[in-house]
C-alpha atoms as a PDB file:
ATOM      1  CA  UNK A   1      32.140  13.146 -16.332  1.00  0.00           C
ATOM      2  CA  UNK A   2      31.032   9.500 -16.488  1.00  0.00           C
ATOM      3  CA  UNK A   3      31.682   9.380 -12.408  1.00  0.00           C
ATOM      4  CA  UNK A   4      29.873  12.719 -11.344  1.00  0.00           C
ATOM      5  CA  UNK A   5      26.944  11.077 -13.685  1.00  0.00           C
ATOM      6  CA  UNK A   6      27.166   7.681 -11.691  1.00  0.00           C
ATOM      7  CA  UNK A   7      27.043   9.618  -8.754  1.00  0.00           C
ATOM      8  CA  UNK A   8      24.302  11.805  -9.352  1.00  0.00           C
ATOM      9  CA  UNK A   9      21.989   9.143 -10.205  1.00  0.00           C
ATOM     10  CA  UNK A  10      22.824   7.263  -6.968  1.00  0.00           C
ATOM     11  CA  UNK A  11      22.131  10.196  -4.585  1.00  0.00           C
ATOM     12  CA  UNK A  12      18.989  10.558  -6.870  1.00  0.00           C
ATOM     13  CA  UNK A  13      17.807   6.475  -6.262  1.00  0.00           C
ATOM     14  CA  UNK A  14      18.720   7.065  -2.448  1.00  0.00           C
ATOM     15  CA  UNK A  15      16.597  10.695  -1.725  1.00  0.00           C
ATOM     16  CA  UNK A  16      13.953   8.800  -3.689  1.00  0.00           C
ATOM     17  CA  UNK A  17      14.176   5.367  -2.199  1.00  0.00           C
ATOM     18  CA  UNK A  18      14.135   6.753   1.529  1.00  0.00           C
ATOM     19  CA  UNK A  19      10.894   8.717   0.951  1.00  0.00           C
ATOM     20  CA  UNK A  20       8.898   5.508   1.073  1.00  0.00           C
ATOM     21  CA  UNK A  21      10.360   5.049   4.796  1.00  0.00           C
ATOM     22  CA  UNK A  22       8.286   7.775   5.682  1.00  0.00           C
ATOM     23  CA  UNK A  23       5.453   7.175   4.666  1.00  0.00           C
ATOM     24  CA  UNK A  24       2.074   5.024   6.481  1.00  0.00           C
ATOM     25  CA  UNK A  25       0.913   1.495   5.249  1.00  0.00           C
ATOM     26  CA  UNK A  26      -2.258   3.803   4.282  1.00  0.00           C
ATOM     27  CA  UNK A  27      -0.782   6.224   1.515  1.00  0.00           C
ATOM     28  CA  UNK A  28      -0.525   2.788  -0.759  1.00  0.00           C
ATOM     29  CA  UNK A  29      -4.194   1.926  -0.940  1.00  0.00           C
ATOM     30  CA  UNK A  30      -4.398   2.512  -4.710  1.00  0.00           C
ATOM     31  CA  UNK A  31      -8.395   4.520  -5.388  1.00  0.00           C
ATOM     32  CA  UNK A  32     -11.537   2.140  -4.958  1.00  0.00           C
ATOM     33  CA  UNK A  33     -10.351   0.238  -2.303  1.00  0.00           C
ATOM     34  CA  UNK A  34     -10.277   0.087   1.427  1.00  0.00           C
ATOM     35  CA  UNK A  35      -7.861  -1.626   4.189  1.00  0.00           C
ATOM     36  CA  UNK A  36      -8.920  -4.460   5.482  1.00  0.00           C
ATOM     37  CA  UNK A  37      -6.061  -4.983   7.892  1.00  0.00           C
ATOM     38  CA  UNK A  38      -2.610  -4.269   8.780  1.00  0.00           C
ATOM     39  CA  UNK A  39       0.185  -6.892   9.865  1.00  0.00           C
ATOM     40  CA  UNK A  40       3.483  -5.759  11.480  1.00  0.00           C
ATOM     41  CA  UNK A  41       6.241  -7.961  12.263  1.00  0.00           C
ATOM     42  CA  UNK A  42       9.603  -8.973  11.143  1.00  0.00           C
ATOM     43  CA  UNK A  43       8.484 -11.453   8.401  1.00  0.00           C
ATOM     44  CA  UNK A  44      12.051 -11.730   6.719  1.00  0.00           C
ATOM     45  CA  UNK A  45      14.127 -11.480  10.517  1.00  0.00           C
ATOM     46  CA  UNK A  46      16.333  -9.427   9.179  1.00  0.00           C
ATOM     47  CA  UNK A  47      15.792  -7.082  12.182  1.00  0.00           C
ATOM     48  CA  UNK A  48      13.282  -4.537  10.639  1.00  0.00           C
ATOM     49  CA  UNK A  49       9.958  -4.261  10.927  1.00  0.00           C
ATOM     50  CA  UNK A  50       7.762  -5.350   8.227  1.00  0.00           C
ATOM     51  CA  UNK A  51       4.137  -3.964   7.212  1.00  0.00           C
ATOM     52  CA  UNK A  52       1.436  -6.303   5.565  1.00  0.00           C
ATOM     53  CA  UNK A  53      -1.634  -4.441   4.237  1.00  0.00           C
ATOM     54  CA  UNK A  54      -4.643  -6.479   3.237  1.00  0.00           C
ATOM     55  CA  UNK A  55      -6.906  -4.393   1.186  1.00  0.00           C
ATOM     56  CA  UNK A  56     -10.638  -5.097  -0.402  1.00  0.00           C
ATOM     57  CA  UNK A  57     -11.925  -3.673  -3.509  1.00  0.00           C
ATOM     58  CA  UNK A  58     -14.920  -1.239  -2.576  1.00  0.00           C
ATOM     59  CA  UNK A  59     -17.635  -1.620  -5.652  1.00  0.00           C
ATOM     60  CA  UNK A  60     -20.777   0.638  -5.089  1.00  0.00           C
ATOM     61  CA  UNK A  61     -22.522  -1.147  -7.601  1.00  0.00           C
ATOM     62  CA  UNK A  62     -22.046  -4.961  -5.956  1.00  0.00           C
ATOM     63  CA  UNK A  63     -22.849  -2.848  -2.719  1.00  0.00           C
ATOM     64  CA  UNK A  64     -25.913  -1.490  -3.991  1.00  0.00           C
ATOM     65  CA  UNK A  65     -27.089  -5.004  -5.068  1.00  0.00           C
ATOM     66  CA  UNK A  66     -26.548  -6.600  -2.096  1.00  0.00           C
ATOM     67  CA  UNK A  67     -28.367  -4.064  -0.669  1.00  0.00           C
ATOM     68  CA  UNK A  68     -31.426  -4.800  -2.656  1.00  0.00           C
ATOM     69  CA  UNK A  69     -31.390  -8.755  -2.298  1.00  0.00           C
ATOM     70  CA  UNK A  70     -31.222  -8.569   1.261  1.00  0.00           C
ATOM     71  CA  UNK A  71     -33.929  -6.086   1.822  1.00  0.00           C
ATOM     72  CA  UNK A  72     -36.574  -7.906  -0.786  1.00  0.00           C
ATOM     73  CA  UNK A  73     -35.589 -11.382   1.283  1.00  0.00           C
ATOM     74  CA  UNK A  74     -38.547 -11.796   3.795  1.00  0.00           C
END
């Protein structure tokens, strides 16, 4: 019993671990925030591709106020 238990975990880690290979660079922007830009390359040369996502915080309320000291500037 201790095996099939073993083994049923493992083929549970690997369905859930391959998921995230099909999935885009986009789907891990987490809420409030925007990408900025995406990198591909093989960073680690280990002969797959890597992703790096550079992502900004969007705040309405910094946007807003930027907003307002630009348009009062003469």
């Amino acid at each position: 019993m201790n095996i099939l238990f073993k083994l049923s975990v493992l083929c549970l880690l690997m369905v859930l671990g391959c998921q995230a290979q099909h999935r885009v660079p986009s789907d891990f922007i987490p809420e409030n925030y925007k990408e900025y830009e995406t990198i591909y390359g093989d960073l680690n040369k280990d002969g797959l591709e890597d992703c790096v996502l550079i992502i900004k915080k969007v705040d309405m309320v910094s946007l807003r106020l930027n907003k307002i000291r630009h348009s009062t500037r003469v």
